[in-house]
PDB file of N, CA and C in Angstrom:
ATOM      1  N   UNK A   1       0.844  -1.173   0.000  1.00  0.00           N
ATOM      2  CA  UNK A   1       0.000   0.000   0.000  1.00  0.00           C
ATOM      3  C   UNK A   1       0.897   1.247   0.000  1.00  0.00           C
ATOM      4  N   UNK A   2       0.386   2.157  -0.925  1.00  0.00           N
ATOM      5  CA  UNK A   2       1.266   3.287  -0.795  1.00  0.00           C
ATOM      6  C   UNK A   2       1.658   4.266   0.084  1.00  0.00           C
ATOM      7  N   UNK A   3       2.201   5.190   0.776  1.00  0.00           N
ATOM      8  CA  UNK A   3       2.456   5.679   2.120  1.00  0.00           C
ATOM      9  C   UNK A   3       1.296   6.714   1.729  1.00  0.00           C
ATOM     10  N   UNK A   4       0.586   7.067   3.044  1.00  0.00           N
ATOM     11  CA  UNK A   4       0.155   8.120   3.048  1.00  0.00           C
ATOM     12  C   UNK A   4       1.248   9.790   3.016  1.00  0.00           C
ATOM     13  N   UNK A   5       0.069  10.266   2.270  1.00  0.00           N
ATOM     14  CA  UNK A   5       1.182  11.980   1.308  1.00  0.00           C
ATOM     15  C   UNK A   5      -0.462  12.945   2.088  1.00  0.00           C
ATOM     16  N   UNK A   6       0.727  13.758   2.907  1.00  0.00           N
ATOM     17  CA  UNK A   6      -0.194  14.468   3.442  1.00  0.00           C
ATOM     18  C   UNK A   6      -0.557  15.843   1.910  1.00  0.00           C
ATOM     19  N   UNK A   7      -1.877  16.387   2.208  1.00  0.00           N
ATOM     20  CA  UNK A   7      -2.894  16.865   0.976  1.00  0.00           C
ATOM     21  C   UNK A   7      -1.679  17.892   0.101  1.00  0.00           C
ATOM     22  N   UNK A   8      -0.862  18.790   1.161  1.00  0.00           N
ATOM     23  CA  UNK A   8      -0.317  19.629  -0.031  1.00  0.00           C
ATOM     24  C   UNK A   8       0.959  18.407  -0.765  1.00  0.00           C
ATOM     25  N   UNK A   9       1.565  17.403  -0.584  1.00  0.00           N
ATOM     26  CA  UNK A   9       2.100  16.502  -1.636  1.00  0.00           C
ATOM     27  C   UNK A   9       1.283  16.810  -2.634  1.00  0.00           C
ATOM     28  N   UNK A  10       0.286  16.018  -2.558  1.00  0.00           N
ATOM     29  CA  UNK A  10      -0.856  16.015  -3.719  1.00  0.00           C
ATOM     30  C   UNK A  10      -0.862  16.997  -4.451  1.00  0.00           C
ATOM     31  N   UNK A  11      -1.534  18.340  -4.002  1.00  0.00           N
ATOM     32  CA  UNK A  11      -1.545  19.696  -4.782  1.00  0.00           C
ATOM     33  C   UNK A  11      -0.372  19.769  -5.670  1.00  0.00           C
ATOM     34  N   UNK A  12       0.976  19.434  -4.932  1.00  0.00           N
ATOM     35  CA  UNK A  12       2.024  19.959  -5.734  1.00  0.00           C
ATOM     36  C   UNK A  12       2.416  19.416  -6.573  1.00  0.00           C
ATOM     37  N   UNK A  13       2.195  17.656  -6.826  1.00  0.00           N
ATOM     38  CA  UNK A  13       1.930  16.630  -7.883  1.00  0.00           C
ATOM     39  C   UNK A  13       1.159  17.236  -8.510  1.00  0.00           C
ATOM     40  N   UNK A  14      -0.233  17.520  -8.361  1.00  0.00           N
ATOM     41  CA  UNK A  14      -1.266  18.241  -9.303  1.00  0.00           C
ATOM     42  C   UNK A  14      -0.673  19.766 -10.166  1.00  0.00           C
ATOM     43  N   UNK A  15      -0.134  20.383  -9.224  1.00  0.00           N
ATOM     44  CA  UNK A  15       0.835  21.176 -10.137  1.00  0.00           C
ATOM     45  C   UNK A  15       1.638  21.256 -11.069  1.00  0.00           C
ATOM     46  N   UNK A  16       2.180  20.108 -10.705  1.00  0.00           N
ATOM     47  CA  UNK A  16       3.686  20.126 -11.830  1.00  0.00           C
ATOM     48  C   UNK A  16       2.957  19.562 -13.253  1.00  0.00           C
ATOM     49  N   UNK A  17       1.857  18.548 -12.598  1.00  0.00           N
ATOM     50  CA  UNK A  17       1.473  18.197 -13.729  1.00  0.00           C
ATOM     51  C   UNK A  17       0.551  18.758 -14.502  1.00  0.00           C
ATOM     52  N   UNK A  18       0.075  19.871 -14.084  1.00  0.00           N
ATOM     53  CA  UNK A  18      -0.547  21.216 -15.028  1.00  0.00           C
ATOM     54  C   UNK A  18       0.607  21.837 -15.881  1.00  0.00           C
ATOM     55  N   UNK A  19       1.387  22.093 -15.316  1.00  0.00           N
ATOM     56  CA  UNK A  19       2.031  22.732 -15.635  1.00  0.00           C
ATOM     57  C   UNK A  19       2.895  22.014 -17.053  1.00  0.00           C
ATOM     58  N   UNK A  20       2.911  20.678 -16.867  1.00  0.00           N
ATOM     59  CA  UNK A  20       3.214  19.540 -18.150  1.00  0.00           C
ATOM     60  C   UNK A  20       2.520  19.881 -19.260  1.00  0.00           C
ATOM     61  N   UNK A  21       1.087  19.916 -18.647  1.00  0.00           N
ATOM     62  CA  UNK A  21       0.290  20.049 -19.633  1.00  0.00           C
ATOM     63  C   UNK A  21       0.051  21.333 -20.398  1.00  0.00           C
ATOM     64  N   UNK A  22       0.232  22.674 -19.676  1.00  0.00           N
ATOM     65  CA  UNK A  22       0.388  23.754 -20.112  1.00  0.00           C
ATOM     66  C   UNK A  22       1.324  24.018 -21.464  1.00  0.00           C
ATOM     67  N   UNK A  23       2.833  23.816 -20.948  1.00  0.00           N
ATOM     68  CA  UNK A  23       4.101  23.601 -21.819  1.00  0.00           C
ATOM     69  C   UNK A  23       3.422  22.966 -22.945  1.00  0.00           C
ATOM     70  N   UNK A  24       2.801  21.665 -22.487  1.00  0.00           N
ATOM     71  CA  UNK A  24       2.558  20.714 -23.866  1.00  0.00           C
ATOM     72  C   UNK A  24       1.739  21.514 -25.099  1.00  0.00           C
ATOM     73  N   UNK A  25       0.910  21.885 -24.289  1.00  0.00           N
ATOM     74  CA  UNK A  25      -0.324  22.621 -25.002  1.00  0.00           C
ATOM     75  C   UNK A  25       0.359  24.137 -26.031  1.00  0.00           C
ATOM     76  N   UNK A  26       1.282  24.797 -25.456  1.00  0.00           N
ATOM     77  CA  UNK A  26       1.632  25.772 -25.893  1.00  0.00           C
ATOM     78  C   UNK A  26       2.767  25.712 -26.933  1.00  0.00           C
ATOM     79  N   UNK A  27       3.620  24.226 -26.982  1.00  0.00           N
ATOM     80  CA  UNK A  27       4.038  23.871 -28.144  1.00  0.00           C
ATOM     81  C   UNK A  27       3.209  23.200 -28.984  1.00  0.00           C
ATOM     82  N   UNK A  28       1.695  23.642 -28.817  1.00  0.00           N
ATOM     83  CA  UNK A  28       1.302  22.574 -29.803  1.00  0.00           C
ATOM     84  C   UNK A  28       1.247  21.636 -29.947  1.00  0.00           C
ATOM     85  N   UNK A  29       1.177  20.409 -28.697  1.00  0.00           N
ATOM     86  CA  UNK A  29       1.587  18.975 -29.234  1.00  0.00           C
ATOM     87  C   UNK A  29       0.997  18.231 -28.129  1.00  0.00           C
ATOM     88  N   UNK A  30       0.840  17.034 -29.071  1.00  0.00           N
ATOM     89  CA  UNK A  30      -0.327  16.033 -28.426  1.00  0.00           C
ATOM     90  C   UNK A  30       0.087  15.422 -26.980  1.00  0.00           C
ATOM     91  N   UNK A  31      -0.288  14.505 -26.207  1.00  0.00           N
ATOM     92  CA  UNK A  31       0.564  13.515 -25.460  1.00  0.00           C
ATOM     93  C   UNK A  31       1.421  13.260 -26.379  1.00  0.00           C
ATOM     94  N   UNK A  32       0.866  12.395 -27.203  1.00  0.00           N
ATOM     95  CA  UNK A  32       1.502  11.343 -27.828  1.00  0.00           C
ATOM     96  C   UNK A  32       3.426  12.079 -28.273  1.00  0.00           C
ATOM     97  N   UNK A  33       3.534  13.079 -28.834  1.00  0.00           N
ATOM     98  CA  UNK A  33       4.262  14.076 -29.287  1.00  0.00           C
ATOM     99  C   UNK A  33       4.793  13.704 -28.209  1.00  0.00           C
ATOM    100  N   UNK A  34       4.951  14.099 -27.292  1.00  0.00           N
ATOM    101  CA  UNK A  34       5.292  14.348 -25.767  1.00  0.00           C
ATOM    102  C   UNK A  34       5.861  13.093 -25.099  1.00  0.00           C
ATOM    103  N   UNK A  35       5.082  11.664 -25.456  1.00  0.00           N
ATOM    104  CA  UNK A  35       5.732  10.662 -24.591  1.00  0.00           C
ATOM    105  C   UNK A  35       6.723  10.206 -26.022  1.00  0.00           C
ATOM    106  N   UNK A  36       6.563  10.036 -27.370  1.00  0.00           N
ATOM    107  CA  UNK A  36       7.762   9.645 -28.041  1.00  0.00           C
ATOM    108  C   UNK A  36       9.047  10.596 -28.216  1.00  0.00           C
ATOM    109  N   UNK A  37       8.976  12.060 -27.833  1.00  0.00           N
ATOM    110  CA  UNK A  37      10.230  12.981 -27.706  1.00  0.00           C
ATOM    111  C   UNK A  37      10.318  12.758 -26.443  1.00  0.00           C
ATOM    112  N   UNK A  38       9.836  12.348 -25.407  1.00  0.00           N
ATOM    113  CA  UNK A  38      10.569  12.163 -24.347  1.00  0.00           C
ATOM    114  C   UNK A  38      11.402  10.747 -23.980  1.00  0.00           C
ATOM    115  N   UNK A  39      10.197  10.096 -24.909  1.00  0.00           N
ATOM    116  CA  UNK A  39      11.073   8.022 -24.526  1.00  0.00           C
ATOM    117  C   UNK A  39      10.319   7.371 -23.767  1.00  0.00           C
ATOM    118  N   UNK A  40       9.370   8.056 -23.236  1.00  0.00           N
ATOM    119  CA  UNK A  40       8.530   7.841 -22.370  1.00  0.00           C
ATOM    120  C   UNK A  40       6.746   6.535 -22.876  1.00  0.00           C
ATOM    121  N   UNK A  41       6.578   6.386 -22.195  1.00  0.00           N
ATOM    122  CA  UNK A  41       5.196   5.598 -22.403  1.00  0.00           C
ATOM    123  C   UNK A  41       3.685   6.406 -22.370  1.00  0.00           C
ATOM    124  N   UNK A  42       2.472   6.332 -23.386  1.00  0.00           N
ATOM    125  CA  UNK A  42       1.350   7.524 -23.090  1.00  0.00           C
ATOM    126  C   UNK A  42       1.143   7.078 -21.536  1.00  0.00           C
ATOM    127  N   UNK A  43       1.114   6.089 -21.013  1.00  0.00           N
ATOM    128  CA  UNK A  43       0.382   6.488 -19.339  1.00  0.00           C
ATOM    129  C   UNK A  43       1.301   6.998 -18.441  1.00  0.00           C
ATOM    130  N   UNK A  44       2.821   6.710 -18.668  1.00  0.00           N
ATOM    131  CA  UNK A  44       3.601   7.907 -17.465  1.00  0.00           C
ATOM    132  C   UNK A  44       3.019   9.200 -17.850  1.00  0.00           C
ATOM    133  N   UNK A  45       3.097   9.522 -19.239  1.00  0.00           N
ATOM    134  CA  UNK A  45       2.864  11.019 -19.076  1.00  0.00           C
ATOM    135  C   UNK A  45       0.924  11.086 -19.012  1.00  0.00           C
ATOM    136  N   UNK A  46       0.264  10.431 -19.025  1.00  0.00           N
ATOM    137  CA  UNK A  46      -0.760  10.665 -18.889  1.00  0.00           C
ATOM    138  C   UNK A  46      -0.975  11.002 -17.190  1.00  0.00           C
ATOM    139  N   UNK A  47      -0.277  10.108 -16.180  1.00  0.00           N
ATOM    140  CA  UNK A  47      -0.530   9.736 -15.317  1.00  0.00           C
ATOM    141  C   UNK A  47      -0.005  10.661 -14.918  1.00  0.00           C
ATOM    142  N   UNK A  48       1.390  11.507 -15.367  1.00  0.00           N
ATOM    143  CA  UNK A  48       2.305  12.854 -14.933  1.00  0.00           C
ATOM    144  C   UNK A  48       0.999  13.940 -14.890  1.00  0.00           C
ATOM    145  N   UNK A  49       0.549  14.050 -15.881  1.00  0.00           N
ATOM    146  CA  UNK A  49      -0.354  15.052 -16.268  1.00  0.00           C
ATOM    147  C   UNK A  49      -1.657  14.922 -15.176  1.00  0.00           C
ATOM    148  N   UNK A  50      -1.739  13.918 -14.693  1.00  0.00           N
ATOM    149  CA  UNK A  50      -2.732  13.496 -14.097  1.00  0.00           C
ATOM    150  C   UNK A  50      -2.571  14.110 -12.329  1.00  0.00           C
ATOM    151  N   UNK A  51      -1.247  14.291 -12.068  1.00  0.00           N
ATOM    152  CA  UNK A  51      -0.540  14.536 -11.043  1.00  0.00           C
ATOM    153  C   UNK A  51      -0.383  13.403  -9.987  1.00  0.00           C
ATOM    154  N   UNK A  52      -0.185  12.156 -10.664  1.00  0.00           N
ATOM    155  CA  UNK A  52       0.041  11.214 -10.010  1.00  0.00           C
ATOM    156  C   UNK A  52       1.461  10.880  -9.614  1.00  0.00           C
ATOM    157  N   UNK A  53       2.040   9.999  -8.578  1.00  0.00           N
ATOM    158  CA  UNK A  53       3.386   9.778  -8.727  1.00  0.00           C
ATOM    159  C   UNK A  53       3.963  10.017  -9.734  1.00  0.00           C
ATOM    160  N   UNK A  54       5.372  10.460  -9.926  1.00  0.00           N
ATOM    161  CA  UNK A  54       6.213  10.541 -10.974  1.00  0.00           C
ATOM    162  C   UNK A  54       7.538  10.127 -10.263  1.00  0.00           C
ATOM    163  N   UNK A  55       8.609   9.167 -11.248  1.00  0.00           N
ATOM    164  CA  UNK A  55      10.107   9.577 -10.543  1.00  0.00           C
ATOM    165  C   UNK A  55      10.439  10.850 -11.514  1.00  0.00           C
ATOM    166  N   UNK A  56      11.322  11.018 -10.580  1.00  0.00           N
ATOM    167  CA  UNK A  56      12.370  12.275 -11.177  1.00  0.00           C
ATOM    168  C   UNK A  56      12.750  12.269 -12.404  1.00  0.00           C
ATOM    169  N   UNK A  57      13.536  10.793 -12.565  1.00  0.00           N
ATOM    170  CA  UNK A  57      13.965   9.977 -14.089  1.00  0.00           C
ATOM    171  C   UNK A  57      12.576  11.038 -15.287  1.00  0.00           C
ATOM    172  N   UNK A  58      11.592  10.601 -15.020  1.00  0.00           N
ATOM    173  CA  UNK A  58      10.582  10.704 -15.817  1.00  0.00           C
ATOM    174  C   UNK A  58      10.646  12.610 -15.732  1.00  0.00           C
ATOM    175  N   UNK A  59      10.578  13.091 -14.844  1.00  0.00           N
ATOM    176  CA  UNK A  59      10.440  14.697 -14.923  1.00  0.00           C
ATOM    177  C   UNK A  59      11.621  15.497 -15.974  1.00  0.00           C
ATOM    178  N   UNK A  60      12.477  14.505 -15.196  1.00  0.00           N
ATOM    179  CA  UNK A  60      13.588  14.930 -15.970  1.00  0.00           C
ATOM    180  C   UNK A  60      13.635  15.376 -17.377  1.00  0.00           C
ATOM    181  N   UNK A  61      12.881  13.634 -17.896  1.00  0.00           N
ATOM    182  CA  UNK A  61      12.622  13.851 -19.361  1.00  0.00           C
ATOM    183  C   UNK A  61      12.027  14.570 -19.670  1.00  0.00           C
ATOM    184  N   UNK A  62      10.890  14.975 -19.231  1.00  0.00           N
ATOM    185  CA  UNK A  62       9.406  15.678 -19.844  1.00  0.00           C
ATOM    186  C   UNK A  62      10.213  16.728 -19.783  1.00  0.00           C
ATOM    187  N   UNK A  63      11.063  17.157 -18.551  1.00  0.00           N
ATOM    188  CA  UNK A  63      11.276  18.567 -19.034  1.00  0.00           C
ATOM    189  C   UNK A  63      12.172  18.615 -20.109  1.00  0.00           C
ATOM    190  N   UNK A  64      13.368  18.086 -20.151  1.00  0.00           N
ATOM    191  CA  UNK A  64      14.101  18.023 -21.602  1.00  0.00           C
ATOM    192  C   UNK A  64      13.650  18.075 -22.797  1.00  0.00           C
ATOM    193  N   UNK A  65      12.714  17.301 -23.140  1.00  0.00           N
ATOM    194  CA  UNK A  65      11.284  17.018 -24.088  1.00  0.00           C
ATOM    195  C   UNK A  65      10.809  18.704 -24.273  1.00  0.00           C
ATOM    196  N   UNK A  66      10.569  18.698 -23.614  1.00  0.00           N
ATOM    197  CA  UNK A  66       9.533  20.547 -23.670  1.00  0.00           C
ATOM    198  C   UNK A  66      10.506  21.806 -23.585  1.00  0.00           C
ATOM    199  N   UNK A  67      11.682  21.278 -23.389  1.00  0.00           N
ATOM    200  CA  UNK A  67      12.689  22.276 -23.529  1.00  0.00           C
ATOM    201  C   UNK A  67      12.458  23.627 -22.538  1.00  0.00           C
ATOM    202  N   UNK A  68      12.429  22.461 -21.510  1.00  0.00           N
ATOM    203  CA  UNK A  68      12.559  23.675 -20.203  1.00  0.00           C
ATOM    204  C   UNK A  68      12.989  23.190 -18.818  1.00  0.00           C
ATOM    205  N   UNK A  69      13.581  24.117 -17.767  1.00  0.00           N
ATOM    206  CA  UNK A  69      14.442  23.017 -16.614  1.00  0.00           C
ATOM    207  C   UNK A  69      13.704  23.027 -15.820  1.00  0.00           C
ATOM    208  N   UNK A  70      13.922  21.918 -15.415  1.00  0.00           N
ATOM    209  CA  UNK A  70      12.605  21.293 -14.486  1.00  0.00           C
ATOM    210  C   UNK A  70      12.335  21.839 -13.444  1.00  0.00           C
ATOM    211  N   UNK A  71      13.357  23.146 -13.011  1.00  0.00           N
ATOM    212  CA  UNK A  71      12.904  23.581 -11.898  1.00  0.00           C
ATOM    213  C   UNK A  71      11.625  24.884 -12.432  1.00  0.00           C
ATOM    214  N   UNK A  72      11.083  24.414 -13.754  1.00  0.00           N
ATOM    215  CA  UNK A  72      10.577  25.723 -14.436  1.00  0.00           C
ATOM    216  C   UNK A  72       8.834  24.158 -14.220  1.00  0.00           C
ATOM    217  N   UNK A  73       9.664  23.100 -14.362  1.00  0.00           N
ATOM    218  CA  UNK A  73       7.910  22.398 -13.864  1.00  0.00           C
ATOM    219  C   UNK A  73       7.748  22.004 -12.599  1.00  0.00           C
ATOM    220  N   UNK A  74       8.233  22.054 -11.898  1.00  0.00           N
ATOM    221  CA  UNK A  74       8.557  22.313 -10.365  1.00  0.00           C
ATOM    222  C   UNK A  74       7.421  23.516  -9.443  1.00  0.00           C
ATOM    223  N   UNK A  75       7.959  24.569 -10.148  1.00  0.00           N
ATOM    224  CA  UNK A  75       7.194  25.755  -9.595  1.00  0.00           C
ATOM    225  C   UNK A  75       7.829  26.487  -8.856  1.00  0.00           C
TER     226      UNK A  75
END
């Protein structure tokens, strides 16, 4: 079972992964765009977007992918 994440974890998962989706949206480009320039699979980044767990590994990419440093999807 997964550890309990007290509520602002959550929010800030929910953040970053707006913020995925924002970037995505403003280059124009689908998931799909998004999980094959990153290397990635559609449900990590669905699930990123979703603001679900992510590793780092994976942020990493998306941000490389979208051409921005991750402390820019971070917040």
């Amino acid at each position: 079972m997964p550890p309990h994440h007290p509520p602002w974890v959550k929010d800030a998962r929910q953040a970053i992964g707006d913020r995925i989706r924002i970037r995505r949206i403003e280059l124009d480009w689908t998931q799909q765009r998004l999980w094959e320039t990153a290397g990635l699979t559609r449900n990590t980044i669905q699930r990123m977007e979703a603001g679900e767990e992510m590793k780092i590994s994976h942020l990493l990419r998306v941000a490389d992918a979208l051409r921005v440093h991750v402390r820019d999807l971070l917040g």
